[in-house]
Protein backbone atom coordinates (compact mmCIF):
# COMPACT_ATOMS: atom_id res chain seq x y z
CA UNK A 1 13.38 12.52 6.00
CA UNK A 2 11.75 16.11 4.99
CA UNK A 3 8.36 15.40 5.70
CA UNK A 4 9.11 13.98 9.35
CA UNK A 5 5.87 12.42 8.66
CA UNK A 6 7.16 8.75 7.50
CA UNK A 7 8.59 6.26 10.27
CA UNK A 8 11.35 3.59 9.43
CA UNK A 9 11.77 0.96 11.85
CA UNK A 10 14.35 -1.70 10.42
CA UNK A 11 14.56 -4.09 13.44
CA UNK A 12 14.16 -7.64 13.65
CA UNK A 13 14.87 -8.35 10.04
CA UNK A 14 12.05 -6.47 8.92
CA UNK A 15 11.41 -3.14 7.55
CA UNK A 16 8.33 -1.51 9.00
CA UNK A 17 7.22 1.61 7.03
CA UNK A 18 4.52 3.86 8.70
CA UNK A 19 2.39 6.66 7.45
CA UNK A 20 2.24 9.11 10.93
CA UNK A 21 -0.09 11.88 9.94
CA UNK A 22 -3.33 10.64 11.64
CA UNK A 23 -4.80 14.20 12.75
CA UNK A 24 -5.31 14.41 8.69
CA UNK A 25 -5.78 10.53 8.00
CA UNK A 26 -2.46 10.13 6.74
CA UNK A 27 -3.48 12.02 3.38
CA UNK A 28 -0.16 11.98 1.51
CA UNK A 29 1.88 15.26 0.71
CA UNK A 30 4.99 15.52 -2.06
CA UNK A 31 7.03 15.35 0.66
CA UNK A 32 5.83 12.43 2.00
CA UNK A 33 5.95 10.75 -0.99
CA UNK A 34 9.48 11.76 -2.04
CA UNK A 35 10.09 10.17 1.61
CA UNK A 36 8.18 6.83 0.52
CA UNK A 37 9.87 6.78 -2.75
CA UNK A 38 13.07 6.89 -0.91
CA UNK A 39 12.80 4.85 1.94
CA UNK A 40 11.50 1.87 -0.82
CA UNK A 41 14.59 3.08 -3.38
CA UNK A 42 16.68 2.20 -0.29
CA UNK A 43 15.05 -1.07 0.92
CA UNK A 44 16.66 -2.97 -1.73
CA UNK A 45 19.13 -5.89 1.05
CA UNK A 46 15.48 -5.52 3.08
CA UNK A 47 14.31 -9.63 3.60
CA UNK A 48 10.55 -8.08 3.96
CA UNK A 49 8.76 -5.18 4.43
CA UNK A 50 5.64 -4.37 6.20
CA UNK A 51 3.76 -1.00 5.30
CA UNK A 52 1.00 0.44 7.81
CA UNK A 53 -0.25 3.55 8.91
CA UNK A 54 -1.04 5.47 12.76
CA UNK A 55 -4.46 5.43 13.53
CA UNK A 56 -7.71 4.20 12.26
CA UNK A 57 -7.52 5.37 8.80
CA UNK A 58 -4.08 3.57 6.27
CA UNK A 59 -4.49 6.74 4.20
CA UNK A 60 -7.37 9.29 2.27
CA UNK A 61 -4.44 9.28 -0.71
CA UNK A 62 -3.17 12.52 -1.89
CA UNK A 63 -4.12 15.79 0.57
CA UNK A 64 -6.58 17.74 -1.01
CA UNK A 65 -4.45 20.87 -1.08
CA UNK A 66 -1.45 19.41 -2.28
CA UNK A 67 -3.99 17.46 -4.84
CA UNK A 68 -5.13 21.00 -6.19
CA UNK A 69 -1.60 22.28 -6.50
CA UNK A 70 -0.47 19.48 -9.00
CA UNK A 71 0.31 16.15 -6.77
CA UNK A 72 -2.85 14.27 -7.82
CA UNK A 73 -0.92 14.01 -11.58
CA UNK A 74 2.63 13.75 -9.66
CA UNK A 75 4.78 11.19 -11.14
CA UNK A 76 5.99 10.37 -7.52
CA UNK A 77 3.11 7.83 -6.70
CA UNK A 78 4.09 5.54 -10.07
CA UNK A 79 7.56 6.35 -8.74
CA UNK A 80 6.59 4.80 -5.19
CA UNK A 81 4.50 1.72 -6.32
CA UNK A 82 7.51 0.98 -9.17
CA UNK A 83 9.80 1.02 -6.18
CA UNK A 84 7.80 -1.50 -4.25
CA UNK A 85 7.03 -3.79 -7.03
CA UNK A 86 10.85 -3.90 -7.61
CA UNK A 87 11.83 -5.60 -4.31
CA UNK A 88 13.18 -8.60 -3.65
CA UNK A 89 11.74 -9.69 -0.54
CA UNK A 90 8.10 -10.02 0.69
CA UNK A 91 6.27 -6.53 0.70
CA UNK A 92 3.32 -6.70 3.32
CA UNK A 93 0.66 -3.93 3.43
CA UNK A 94 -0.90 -3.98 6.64
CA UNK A 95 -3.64 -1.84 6.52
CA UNK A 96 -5.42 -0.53 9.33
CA UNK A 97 -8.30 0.98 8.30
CA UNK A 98 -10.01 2.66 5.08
CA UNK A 99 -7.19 3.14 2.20
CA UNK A 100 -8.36 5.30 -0.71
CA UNK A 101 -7.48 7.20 -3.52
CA UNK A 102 -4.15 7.37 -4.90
CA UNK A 103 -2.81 5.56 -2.13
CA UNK A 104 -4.15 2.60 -3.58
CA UNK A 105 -1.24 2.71 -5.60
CA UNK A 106 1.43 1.16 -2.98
CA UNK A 107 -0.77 -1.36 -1.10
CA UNK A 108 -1.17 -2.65 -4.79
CA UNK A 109 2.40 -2.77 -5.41
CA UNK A 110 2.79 -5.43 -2.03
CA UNK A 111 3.14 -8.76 -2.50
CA UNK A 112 0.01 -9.17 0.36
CA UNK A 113 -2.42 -6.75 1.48
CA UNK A 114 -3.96 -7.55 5.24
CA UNK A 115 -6.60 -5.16 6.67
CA UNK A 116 -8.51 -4.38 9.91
CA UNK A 117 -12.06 -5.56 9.51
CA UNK A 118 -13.61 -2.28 9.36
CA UNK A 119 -11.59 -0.94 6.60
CA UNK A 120 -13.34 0.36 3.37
CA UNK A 121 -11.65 0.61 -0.38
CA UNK A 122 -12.60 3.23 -2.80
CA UNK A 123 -10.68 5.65 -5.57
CA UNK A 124 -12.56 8.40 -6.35
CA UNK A 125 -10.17 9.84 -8.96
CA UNK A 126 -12.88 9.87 -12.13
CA UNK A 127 -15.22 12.79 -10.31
CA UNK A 128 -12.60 14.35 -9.32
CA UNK A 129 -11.75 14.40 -13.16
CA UNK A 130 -8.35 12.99 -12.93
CA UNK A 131 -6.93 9.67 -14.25
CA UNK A 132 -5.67 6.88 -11.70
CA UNK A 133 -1.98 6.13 -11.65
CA UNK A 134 -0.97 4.26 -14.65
CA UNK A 135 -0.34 0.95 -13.52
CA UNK A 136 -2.54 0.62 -11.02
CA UNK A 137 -6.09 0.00 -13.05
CA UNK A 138 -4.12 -2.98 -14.43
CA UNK A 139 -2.95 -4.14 -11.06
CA UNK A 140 -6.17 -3.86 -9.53
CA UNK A 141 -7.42 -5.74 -12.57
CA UNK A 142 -5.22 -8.93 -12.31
CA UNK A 143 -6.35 -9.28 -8.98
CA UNK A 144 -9.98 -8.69 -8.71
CA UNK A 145 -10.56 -9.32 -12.53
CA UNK A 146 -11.95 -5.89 -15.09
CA UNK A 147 -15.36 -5.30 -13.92
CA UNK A 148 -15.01 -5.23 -10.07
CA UNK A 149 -12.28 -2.63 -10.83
CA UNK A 150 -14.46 -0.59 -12.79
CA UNK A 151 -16.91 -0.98 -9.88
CA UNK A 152 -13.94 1.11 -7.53
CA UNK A 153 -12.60 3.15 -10.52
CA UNK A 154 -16.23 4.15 -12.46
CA UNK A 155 -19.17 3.19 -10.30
CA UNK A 156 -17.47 4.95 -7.63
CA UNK A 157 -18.21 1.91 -4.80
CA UNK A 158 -16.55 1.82 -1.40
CA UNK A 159 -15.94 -1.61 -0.84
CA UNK A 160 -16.39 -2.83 2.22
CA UNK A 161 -13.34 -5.39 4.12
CA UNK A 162 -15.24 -8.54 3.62
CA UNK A 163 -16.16 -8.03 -0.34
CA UNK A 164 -12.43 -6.93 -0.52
CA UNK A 165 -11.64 -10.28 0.72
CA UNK A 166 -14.06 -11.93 -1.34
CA UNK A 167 -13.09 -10.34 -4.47
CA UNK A 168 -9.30 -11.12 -3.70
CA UNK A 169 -8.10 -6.92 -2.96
CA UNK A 170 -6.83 -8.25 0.35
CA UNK A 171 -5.99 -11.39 1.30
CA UNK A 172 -7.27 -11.68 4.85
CA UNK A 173 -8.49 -9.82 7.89
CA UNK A 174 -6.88 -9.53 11.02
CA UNK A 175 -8.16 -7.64 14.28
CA UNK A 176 -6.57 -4.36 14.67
CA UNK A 177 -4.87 -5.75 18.24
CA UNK A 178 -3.09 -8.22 16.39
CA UNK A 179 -2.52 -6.32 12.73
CA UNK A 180 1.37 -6.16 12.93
CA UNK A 181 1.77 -8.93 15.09
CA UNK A 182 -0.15 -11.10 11.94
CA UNK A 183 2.22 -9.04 9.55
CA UNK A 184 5.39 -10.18 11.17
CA UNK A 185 4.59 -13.85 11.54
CA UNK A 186 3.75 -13.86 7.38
CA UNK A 187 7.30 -12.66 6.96
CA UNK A 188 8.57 -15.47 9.43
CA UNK A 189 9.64 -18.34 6.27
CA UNK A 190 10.60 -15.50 4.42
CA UNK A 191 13.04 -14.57 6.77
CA UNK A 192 14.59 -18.06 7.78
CA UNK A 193 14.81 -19.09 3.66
CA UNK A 194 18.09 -18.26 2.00
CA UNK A 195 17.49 -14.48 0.40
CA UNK A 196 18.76 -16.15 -3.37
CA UNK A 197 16.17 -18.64 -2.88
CA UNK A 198 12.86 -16.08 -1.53
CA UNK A 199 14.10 -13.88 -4.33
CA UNK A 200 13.92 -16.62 -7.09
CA UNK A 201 10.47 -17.53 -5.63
CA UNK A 202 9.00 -14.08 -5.64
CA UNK A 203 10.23 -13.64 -9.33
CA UNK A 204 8.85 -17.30 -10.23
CA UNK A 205 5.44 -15.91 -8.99
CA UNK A 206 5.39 -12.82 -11.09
């Protein structure tokens, strides 16, 4: 991988995609996301697939210098969350702490979105004076219905875990100690189930 900054773990069944840049809370260069985009290109015989990040932070979204030199308005992150939307087996975001910006973008994508109780949701991308990703306003939509997105993508709120919860962003919260551990047993029926049969039920739910 060029960025050396994106982990791939593919044991036990499962694919385990991690975000290691903590020092700079995983804020996502092109090269990281040309990494993500093919990691999730590759992923397609993967039964599930858990995404998660090092430290206390999932990710700020796009680094603010890389953000100034063009990525903000990159194709690469409707690239990534097309890429993840396309698999055939269960996509798990396990998010362990405050996810933001254009990073929104994959945990969207996932099938399931788990989170640490003190993590915090918020895209900041209209003061900024930039557009969110394309399909991610209507994503965010069919889950948490229009006016609690424009309440993330216009009134500029940072949503706290348990309002995420409550408005359906995530669907539960775990304690960091047992984040992965909660991840891996959601992919458990996945994993025993034929792969024609969890495919035809992921596509029946779409």
């Amino acid at each position: 991988m060029r960025s050396g900054l994106i982990e791939l773990d593919r044991s036990d069944s499962i694919w385990t995609v991690t975000l290691n840049r903590p020092d700079k809370a995983n804020a996502l260069t092109a090269d990281m996301l040309n990494d993500l985009c093919e990691v999730m290109e590759s992923a397609g015989d993967a039964r599930a697939l858990v995404l998660t990040g090092r430290g206390k932070i999932f990710s700020a979204g796009a680094d603010l210098d890389a953000a100034r030199e063009g990525l903000a308005v990159s194709d690469l992150w409707e690239r990534l969350s097309g890429a993840i939307v396309a698999l055939p087996g269960l996509t798990i975001a396990a998010l362990n702490g405050t996810l933001a910006g254009g990073a929104m973008g994959m945990a969207l994508a996932c099938d399931l979105r788990i989170a640490v109780p003190g993590a915090k949701f918020f895209y900041p991308v209209m003061k900024n004076a930039f557009l969110p990703q394309p399909s991610d306003p209507a994503r965010m939509s069919a889950l948490i219905g229009p006016a609690r997105t424009k309440m993330i993508l216009m009134a500029g709120q940072k949503i706290p875990a348990d309002d995420a919860l409550a408005f359906g962003l995530i669907d539960r919260i775990v304690p960091q100690d047992v984040l992965m551990q909660t991840a891996q047993e959601m992919c458990a029926d996945t994993l025993a189930a034929p792969a024609d049969i969890a495919k035809q039920i992921k596509a029946m739910c779409s």
